[in-house]
Structures are given as C-alpha cells and as structure tokens.
C-alpha atoms as a PDB file:
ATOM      1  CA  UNK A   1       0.000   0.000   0.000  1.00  0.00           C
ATOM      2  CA  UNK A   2       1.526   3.297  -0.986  1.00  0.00           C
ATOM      3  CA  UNK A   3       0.891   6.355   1.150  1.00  0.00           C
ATOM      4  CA  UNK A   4       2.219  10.227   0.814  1.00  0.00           C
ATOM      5  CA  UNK A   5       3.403  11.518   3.954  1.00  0.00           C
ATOM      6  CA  UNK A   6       1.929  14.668   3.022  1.00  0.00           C
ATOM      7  CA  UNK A   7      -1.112  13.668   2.923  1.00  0.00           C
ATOM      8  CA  UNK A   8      -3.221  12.346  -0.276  1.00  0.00           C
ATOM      9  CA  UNK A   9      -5.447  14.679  -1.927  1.00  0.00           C
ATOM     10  CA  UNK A  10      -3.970  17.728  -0.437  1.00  0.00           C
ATOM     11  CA  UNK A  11      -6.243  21.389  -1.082  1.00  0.00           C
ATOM     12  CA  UNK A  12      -4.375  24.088   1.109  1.00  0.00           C
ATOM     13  CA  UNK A  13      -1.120  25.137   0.646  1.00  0.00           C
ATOM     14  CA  UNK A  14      -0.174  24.183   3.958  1.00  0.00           C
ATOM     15  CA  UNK A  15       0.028  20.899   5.546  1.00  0.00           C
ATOM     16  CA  UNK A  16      -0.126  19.974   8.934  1.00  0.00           C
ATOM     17  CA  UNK A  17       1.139  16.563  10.918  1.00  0.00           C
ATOM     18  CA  UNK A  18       0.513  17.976  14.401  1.00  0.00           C
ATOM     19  CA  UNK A  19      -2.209  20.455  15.746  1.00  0.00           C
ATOM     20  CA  UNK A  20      -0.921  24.626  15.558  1.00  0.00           C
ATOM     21  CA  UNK A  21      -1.738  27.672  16.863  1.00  0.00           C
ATOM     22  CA  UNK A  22      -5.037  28.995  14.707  1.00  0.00           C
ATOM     23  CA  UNK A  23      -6.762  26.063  16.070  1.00  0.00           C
ATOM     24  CA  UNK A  24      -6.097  25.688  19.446  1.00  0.00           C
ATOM     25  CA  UNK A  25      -9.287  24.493  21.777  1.00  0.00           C
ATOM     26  CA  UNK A  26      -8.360  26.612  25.009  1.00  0.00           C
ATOM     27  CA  UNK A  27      -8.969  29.772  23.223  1.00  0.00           C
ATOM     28  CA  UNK A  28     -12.561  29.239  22.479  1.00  0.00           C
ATOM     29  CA  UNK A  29     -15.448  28.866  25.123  1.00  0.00           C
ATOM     30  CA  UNK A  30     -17.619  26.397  24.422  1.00  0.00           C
ATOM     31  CA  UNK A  31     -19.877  26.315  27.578  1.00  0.00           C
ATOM     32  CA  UNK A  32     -23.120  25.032  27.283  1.00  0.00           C
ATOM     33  CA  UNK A  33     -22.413  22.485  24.465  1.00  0.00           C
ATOM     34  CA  UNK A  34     -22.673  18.894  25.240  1.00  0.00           C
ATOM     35  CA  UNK A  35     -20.377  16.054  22.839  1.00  0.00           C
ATOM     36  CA  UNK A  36     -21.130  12.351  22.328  1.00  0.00           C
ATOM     37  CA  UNK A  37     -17.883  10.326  21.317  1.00  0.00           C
ATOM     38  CA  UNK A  38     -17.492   7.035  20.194  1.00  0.00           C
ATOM     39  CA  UNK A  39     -14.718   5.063  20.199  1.00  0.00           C
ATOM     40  CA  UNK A  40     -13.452   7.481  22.788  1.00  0.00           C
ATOM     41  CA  UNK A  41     -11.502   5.631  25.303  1.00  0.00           C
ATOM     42  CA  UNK A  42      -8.405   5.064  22.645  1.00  0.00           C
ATOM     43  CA  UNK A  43      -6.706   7.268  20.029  1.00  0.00           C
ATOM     44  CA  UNK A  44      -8.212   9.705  18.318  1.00  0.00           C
ATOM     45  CA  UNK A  45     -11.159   9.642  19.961  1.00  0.00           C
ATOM     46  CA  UNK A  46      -9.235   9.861  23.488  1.00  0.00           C
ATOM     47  CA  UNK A  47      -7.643  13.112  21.787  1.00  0.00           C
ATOM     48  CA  UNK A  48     -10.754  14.498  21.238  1.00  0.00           C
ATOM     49  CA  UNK A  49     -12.541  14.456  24.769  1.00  0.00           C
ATOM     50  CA  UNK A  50      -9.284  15.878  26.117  1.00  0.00           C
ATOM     51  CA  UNK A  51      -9.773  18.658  23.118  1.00  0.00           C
ATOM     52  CA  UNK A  52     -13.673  19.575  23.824  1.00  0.00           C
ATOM     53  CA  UNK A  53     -12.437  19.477  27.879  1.00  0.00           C
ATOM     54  CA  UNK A  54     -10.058  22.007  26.587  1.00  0.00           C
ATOM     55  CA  UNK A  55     -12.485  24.222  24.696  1.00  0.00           C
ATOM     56  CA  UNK A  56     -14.923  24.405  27.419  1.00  0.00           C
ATOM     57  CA  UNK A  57     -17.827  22.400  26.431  1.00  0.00           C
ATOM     58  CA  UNK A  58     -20.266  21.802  29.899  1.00  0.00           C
ATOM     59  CA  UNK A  59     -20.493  18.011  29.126  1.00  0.00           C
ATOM     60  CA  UNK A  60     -18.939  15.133  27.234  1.00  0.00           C
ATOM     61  CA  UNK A  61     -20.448  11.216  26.883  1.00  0.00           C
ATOM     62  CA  UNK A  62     -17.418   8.898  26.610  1.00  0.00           C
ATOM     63  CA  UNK A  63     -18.947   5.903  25.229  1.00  0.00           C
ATOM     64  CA  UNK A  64     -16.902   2.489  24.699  1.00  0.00           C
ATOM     65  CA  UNK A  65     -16.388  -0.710  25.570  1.00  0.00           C
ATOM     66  CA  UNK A  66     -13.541  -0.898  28.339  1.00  0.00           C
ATOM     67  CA  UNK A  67     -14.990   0.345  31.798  1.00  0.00           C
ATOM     68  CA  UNK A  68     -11.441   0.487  33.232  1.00  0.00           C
ATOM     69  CA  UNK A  69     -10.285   2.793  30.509  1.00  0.00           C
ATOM     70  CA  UNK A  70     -13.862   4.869  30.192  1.00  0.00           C
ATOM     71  CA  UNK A  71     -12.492   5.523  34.248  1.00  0.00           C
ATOM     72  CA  UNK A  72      -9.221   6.884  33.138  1.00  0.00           C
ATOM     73  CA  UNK A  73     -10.051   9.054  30.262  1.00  0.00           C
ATOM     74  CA  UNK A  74     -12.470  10.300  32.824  1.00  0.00           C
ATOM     75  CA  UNK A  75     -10.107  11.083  34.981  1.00  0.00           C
ATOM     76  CA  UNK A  76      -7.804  12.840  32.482  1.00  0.00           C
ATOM     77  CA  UNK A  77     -10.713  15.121  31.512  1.00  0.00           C
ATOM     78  CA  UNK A  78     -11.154  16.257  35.088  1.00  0.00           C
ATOM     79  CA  UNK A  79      -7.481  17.136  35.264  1.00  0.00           C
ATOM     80  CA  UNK A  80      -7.334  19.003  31.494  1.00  0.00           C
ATOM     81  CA  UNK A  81     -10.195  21.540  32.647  1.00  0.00           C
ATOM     82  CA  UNK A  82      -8.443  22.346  35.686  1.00  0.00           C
ATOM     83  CA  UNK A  83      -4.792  22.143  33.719  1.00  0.00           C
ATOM     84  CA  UNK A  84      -6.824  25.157  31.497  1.00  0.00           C
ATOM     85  CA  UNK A  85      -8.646  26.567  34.239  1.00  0.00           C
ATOM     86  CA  UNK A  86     -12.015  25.652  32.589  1.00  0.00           C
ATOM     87  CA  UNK A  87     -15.361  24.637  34.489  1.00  0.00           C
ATOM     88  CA  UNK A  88     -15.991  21.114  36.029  1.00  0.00           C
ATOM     89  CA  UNK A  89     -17.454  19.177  32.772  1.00  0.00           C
ATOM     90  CA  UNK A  90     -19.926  16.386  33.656  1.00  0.00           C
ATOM     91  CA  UNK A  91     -19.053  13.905  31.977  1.00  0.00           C
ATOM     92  CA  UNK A  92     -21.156  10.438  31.123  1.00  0.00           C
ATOM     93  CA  UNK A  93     -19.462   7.319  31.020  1.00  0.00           C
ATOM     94  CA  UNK A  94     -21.383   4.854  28.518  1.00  0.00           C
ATOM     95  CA  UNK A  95     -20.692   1.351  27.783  1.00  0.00           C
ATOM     96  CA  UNK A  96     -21.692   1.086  24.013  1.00  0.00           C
ATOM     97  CA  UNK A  97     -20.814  -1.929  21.181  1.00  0.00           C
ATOM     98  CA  UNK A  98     -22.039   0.175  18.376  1.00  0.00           C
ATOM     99  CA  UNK A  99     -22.892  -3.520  16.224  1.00  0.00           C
ATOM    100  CA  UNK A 100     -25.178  -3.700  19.058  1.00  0.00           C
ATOM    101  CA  UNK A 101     -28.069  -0.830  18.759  1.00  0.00           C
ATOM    102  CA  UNK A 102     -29.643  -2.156  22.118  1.00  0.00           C
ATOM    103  CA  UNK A 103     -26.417  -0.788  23.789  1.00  0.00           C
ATOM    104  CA  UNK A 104     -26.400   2.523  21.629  1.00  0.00           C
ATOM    105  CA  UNK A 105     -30.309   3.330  22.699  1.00  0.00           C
ATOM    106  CA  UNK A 106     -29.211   2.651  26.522  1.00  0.00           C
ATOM    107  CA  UNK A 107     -26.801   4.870  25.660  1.00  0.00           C
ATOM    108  CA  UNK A 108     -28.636   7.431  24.362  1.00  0.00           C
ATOM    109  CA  UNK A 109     -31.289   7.036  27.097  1.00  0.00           C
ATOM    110  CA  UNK A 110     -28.805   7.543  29.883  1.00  0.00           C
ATOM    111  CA  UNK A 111     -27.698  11.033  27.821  1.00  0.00           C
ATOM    112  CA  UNK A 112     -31.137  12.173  27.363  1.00  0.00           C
ATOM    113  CA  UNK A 113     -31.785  11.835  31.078  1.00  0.00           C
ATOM    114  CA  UNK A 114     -28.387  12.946  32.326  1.00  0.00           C
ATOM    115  CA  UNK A 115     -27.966  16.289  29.415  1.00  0.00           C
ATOM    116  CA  UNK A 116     -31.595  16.655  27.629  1.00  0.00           C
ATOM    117  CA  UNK A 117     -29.535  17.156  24.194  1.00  0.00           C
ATOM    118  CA  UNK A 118     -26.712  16.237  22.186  1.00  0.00           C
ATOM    119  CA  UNK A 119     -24.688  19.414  20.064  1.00  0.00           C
ATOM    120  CA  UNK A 120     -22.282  17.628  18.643  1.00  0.00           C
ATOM    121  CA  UNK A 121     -21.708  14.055  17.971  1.00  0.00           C
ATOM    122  CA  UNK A 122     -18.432  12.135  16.647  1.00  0.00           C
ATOM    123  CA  UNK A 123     -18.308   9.352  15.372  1.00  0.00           C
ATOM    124  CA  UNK A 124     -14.955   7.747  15.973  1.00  0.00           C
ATOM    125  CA  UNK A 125     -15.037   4.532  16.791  1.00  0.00           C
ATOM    126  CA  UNK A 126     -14.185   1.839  13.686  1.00  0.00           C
ATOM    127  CA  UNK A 127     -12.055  -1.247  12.872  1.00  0.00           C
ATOM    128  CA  UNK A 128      -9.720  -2.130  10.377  1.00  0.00           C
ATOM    129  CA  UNK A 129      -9.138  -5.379   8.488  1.00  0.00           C
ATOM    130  CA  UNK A 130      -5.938  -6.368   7.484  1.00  0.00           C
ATOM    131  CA  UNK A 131      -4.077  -5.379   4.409  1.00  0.00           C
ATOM    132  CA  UNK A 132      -4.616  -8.035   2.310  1.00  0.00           C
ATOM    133  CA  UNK A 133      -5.792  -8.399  -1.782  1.00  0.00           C
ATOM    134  CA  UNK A 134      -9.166  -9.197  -1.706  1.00  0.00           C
ATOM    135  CA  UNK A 135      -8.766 -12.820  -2.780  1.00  0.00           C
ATOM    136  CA  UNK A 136      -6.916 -13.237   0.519  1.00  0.00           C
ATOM    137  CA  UNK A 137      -9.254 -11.653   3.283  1.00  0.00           C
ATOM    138  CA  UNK A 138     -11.148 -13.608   5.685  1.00  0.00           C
ATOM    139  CA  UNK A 139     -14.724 -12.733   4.511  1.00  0.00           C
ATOM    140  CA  UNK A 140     -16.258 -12.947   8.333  1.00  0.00           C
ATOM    141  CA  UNK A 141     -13.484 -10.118   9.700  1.00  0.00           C
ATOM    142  CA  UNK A 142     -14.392  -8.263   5.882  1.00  0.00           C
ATOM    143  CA  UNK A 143     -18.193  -8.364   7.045  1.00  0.00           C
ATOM    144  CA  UNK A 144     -17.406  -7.302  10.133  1.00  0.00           C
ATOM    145  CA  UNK A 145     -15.170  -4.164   9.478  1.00  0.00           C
ATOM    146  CA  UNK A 146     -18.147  -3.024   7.234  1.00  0.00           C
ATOM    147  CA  UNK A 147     -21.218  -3.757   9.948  1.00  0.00           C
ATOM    148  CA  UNK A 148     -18.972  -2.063  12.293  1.00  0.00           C
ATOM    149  CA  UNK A 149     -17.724   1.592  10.418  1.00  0.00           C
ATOM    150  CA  UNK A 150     -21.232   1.659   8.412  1.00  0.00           C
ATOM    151  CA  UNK A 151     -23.823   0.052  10.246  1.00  0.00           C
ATOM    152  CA  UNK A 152     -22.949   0.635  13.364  1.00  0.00           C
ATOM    153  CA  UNK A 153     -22.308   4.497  12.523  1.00  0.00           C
ATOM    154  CA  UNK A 154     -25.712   4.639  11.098  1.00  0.00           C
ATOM    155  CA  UNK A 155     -27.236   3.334  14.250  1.00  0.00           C
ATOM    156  CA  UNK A 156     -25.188   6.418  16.536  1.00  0.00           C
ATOM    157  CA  UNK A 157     -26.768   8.966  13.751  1.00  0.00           C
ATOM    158  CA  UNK A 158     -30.379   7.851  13.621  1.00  0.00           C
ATOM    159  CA  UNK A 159     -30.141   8.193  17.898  1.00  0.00           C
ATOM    160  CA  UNK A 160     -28.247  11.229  18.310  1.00  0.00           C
ATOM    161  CA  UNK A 161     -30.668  13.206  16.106  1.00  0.00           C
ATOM    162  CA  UNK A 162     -33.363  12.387  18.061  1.00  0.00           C
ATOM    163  CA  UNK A 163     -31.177  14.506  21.083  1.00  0.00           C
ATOM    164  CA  UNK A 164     -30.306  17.157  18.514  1.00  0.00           C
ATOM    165  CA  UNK A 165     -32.176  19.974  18.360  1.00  0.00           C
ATOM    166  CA  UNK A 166     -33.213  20.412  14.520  1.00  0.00           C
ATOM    167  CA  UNK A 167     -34.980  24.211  15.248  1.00  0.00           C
ATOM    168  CA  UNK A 168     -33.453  26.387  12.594  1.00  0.00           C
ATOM    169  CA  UNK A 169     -32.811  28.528  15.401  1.00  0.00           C
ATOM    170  CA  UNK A 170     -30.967  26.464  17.730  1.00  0.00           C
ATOM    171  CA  UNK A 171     -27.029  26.991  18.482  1.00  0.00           C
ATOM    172  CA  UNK A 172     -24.412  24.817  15.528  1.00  0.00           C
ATOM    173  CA  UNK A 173     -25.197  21.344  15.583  1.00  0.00           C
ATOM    174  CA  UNK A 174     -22.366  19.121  13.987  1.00  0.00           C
ATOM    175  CA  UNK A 175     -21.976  15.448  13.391  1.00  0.00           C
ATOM    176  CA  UNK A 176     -18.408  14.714  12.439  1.00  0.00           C
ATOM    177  CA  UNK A 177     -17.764  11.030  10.861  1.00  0.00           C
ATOM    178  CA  UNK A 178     -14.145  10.006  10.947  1.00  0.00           C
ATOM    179  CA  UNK A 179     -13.496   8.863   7.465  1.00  0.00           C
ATOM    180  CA  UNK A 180     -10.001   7.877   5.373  1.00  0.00           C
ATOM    181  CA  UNK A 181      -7.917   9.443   2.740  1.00  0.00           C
ATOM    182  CA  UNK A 182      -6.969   5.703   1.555  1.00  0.00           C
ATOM    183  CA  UNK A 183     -10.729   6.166  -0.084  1.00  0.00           C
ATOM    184  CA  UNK A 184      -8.834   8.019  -2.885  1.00  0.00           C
ATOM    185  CA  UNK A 185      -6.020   5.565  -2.976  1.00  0.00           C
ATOM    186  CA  UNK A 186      -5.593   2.759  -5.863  1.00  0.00           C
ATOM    187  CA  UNK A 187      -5.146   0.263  -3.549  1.00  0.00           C
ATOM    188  CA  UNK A 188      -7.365  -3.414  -3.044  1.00  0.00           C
ATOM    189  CA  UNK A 189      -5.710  -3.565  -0.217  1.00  0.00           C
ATOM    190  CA  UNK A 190      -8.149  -3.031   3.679  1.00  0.00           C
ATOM    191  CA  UNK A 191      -9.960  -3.393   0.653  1.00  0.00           C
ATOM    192  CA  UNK A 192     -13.319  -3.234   3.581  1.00  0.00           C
ATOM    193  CA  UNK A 193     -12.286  -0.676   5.207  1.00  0.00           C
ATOM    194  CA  UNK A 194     -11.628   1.129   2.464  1.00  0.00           C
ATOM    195  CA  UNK A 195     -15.332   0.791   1.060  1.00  0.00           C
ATOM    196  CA  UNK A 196     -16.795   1.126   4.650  1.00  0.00           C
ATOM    197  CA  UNK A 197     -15.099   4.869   4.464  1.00  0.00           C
ATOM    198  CA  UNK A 198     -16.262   5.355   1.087  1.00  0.00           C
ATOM    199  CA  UNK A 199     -19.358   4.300   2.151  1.00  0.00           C
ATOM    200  CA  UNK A 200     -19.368   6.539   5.153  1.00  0.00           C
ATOM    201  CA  UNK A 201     -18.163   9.813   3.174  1.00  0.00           C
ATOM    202  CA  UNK A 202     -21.239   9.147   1.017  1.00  0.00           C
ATOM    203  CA  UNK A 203     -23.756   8.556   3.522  1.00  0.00           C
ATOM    204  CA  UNK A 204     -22.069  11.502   4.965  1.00  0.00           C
ATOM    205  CA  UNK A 205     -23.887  13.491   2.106  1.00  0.00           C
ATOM    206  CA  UNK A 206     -27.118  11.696   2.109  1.00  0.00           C
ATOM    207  CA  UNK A 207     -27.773  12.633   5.883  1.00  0.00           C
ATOM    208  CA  UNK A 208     -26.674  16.531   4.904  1.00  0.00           C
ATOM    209  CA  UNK A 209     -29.537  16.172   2.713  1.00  0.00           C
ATOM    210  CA  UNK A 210     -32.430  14.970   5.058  1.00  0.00           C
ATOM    211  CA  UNK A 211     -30.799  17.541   7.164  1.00  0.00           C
ATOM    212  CA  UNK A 212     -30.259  20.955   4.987  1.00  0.00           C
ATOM    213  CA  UNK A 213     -32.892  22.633   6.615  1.00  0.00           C
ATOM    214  CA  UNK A 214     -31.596  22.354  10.142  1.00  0.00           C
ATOM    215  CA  UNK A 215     -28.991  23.739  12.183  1.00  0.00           C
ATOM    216  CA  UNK A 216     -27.163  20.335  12.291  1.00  0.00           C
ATOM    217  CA  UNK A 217     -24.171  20.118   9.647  1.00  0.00           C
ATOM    218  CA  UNK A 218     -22.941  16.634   8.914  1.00  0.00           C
ATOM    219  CA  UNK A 219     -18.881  16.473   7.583  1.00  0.00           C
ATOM    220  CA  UNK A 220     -16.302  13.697   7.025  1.00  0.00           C
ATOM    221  CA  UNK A 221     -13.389  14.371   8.474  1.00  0.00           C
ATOM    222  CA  UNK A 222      -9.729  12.400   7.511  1.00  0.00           C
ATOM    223  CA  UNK A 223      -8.199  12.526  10.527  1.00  0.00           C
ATOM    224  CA  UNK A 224      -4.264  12.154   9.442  1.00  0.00           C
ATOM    225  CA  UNK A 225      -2.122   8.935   9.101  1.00  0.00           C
ATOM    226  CA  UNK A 226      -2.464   8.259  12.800  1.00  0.00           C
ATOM    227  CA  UNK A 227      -0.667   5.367  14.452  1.00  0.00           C
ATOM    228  CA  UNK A 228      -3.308   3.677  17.030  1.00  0.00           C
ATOM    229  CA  UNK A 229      -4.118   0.618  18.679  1.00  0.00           C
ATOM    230  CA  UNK A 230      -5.999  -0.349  15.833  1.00  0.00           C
ATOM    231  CA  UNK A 231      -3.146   0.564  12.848  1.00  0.00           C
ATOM    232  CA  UNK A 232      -0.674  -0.907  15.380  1.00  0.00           C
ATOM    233  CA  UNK A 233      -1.416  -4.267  13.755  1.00  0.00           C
ATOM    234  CA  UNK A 234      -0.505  -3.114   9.930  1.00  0.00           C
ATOM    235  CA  UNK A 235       2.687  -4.305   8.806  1.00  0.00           C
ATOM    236  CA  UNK A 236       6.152  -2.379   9.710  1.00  0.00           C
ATOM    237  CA  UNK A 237       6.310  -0.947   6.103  1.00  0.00           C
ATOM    238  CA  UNK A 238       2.626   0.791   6.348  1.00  0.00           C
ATOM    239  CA  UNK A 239       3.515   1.725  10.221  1.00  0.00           C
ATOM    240  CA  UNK A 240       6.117   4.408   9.126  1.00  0.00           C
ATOM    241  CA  UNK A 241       3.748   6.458   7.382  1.00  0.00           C
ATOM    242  CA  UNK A 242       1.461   6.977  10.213  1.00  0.00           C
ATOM    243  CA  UNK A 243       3.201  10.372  11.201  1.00  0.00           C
ATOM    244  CA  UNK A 244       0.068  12.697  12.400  1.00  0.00           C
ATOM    245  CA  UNK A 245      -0.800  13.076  15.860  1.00  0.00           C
ATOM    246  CA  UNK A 246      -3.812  12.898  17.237  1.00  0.00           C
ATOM    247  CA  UNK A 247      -4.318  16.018  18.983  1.00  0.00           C
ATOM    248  CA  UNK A 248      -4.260  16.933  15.413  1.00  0.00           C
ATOM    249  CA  UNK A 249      -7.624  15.778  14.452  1.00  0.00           C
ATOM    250  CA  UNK A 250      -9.369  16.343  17.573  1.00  0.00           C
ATOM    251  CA  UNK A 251      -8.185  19.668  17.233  1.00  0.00           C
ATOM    252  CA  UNK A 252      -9.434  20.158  14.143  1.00  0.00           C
ATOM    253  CA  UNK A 253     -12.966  18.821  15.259  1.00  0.00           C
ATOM    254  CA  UNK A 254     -13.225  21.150  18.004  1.00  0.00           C
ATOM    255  CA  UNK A 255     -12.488  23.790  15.699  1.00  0.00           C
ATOM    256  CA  UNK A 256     -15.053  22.595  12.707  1.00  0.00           C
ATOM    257  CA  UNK A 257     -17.963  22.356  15.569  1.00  0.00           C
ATOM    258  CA  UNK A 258     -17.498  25.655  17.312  1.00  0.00           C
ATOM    259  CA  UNK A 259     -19.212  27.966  14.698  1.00  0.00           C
ATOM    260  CA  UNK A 260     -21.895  27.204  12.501  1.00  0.00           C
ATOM    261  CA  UNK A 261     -20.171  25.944   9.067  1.00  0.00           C
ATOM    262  CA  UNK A 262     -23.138  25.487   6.269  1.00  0.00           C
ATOM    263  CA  UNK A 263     -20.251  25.457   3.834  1.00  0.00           C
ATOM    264  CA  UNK A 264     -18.983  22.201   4.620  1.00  0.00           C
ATOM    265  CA  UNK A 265     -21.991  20.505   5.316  1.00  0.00           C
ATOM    266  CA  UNK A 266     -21.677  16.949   3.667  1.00  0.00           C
ATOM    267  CA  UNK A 267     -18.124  17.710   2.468  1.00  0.00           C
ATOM    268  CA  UNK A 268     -14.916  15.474   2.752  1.00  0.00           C
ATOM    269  CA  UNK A 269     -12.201  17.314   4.881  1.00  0.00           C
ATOM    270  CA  UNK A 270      -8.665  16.548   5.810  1.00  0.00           C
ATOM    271  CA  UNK A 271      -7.092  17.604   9.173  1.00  0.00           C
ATOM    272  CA  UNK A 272      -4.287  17.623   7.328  1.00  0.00           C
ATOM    273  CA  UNK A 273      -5.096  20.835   5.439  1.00  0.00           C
ATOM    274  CA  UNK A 274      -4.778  24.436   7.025  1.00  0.00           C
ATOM    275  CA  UNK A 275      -8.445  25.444   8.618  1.00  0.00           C
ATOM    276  CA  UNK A 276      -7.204  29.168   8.292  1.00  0.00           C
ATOM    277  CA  UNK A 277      -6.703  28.801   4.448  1.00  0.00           C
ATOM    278  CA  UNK A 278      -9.581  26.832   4.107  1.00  0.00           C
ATOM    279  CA  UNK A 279     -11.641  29.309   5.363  1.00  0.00           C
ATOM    280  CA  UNK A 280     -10.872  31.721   3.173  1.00  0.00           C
ATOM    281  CA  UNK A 281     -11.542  29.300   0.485  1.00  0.00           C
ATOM    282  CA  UNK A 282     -14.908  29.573   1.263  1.00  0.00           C
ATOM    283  CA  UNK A 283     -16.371  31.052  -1.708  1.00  0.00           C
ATOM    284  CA  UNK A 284     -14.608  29.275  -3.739  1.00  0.00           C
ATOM    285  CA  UNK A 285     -15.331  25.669  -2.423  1.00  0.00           C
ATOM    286  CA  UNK A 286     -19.184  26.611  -2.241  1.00  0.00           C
ATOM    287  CA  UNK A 287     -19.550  28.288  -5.923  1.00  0.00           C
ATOM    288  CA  UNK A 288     -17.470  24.833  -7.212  1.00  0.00           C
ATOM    289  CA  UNK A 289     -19.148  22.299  -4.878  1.00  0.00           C
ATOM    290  CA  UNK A 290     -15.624  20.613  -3.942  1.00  0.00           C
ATOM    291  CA  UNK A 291     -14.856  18.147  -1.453  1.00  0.00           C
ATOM    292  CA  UNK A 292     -17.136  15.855  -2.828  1.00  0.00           C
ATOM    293  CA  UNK A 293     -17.166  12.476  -4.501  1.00  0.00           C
ATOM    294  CA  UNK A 294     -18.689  13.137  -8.278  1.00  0.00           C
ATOM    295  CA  UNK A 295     -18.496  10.830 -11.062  1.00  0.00           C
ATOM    296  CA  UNK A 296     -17.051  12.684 -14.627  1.00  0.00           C
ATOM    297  CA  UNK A 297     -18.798  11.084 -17.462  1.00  0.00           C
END
C-alpha cells in the first residue's frame, strides 16, 4: 500500500502533521455544548474528549467498551479543565458496542436523562481489516469491518438526532464522521475498510440532505495517518507512514464544531489541510461544490 506523507489529496497550501496555533481548543469557550464520542476511550477519539475538555464544552459522553479505561479518560478530563482553568465538565461514562443498537439506545437514554440534548456528535469509533488483496481476506473479519464503520455508525446517527435539536434557530449542531484518505487511494488492499469509508463519506452526504434545513451540519473528516491501537497491527512498512498526531484531528474537530459551518456541510475534509486557508476558500469551495465524490462522465 503506498501512502504520501503529506497527505493524499492535499487542497491548502499548507500541511499539517501535528495540531498549531489557529486552532487551538483553550482559546474558544464552548460552555453550554454537550459532545457524544465514540470510540473514545483510545486514540483519536481519546484526543478528542481531552480537546472539547479544553475548549470548554459543559459536558462530554465517553462511550466504549472498556470500563477500566472509560475511568481513566475520565479522569484525564477532570485534570485538562483544571490544567486550562475551565469549568468542572460532567461527563457520562457509557458502555456502548455500536454492532449492538440495544447498547447505543441505553446509551442514548442515559444522555437524554443525564444532558436533555446532544450538540455535537463524533463518530470515531471503527475497525480495520488487514491489508490483504481481496482474494486473501477472511470474509467474516471483511463483514465485520463493514457492519462495524457503516452500520454501526448509522445506528449512533439515527439516535443522536433524536437529542439534537433540529430548530433552525438552535445553536451549531455538527456530526463529524471520521473517514479515510486511503478512499482516494488505488489500492485493493483493507480493501473493507476502504469501502466502509467510502461508504461513510457518502452517507455523509445523504444525511446533509435529510438535514439541509436544520442547524445540524454533517462532515467527514480524515483525521491524518495516525498510528493507534488499531493501525498498530498493519505491517512495519505501512507503520512508518502513520506520522500525524492525534491532537491533530481532535483539534481540528473542536475547531469545525465551534461555529456554525453550512459550507462544509456533507463535504470530505482533511485535518491535514490548514483550517485558516480553508476558510478563506470559502467562496470558492461553495460556488465549485468541492470536497465531494462526483463521477465525470
């Protein structure tokens, strides 16, 4: 599998492996906003409850499937907002599978009774299957990796909404859906995670549609070459390209959910690009519709 260390697909003229000044989280105030992350007690989705704690949002839902480490990150929230001299945060510990919706609903129950509302929901938790040709993959871990990044993911959409508050004139509302640069990559290799991204960019754009009229904005966000638990188990050769940091990503989210952004609803974004020269791309992104997956005929 080839990757570019600069990042593939690259729109700004900067590019960024670790998180820089323009969008640091302790400089905005973000009180009142409650975030639901999956996948949060590893990685990037570790990084970003530790970036939201940062920013000053009043509460975060950890949700995942180790209640030792939901405990820690936990823990490590407390001590960022008083590191930054933020609020207490409440935060929600939930013990979510997301292949298992019955766990998601609890989930969802236990934030609706704890918060009344969700803001902001990211989507972060995903597997990956091995790096193999597709003649060689083991189709139950191939059927898994999709039920997991696609199915799953539409299960923690179709419940936050119903805690998001869809009133044209209620605060930014963002759902960000970690998705993967490899999607533009000629490669058959991860060849289901690969489609399970693709997938999820596209679906990414299907829910910005049901949703145009409301405050909610719904992006995919590439979140670097990041080396985690997960991409721990790629080969050596793959290993050495996973260069970003996480912080770099989460970030990146906190920035993307702090303002409304109707510009980059249902768009594909890269952490790697510069958010300060994307924003003044503005016009230009909108009046070309980029960032999207279009077929030339």
């Amino acid at each position: 599998m080839e990757l570019r260390r600069s990042g593939y697909g690259q729109l700004t003229p900067t590019t960024h492996h670790d998180t820089y000044p323009y969008i640091d989280p302790s400089q905005y105030n973000m009180t009142g906003r409650v975030i639901f992350i999956s996948g949060a007690t590893k990685g990037i989705g570790r990084a970003a409850a530790l970036s939201f704690a940062k920013a000053g949002v009043s509460g975060i839902v950890i949700a995942g499937r180790s209640v030792d480490l939901l405990h820690t990150l936990e823990a490590e929230i407390i001590m960022t907002c008083k590191h930054y001299k933020r609020p207490a945060v409440k935060v929600l510990r939930a013990m979510i599978d997301i292949c298992d919706s019955l766990t998601i609903e609890s989930a969802m129950a236990k934030t609706r009774e704890v918060f009344g509302h969700i803001d902001i929901l990211v989507n972060s938790a995903a597997t990956v299957d091995q790096p193999v040709p597709i003649s060689a993959s083991n189709s139950g871990d191939w059927s898994f990796t999709l039920d997991t990044n696609v199915t799953g993911t539409y299960h923690l959409i179709k419940a936050a909404l119903l805690l998001m508050n869809q009133d044209s004139n209620a605060p930014p509302q963002m759902i960000i859906n970690l998705v993967s640069a490899i999607i533009n990559m000629p490669t058959s290799r991860s060849s289901a995670y690969t489609i399970s991204k693709l997938a999820l960019l596209r679906m990414t754009e299907m829910f910005q549609t049901d949703l145009e009229d409301t405050p909610v904005c719904v992006v995919g966000l590439h979140p670097g070459f990041v080396l985690t638990d997960a991409t721990k188990e790629l080969s050596e050769d793959i290993q050495a390209y996973l260069i970003d940091s996480p912080m770099l990503a989460a970030d990146t989210m906190v920035w993307l959910a702090r303002d409304r952004r109707p510009w980059l609803n249902g768009r594909y974004i890269s952490c790697n690009w510069d958010m300060g020269e994307l924003q003044k791309m503005k016009e230009e992104i909108v009046a070309q519709d980029k960032m999207k997956f279009k077929m030339l005929l």
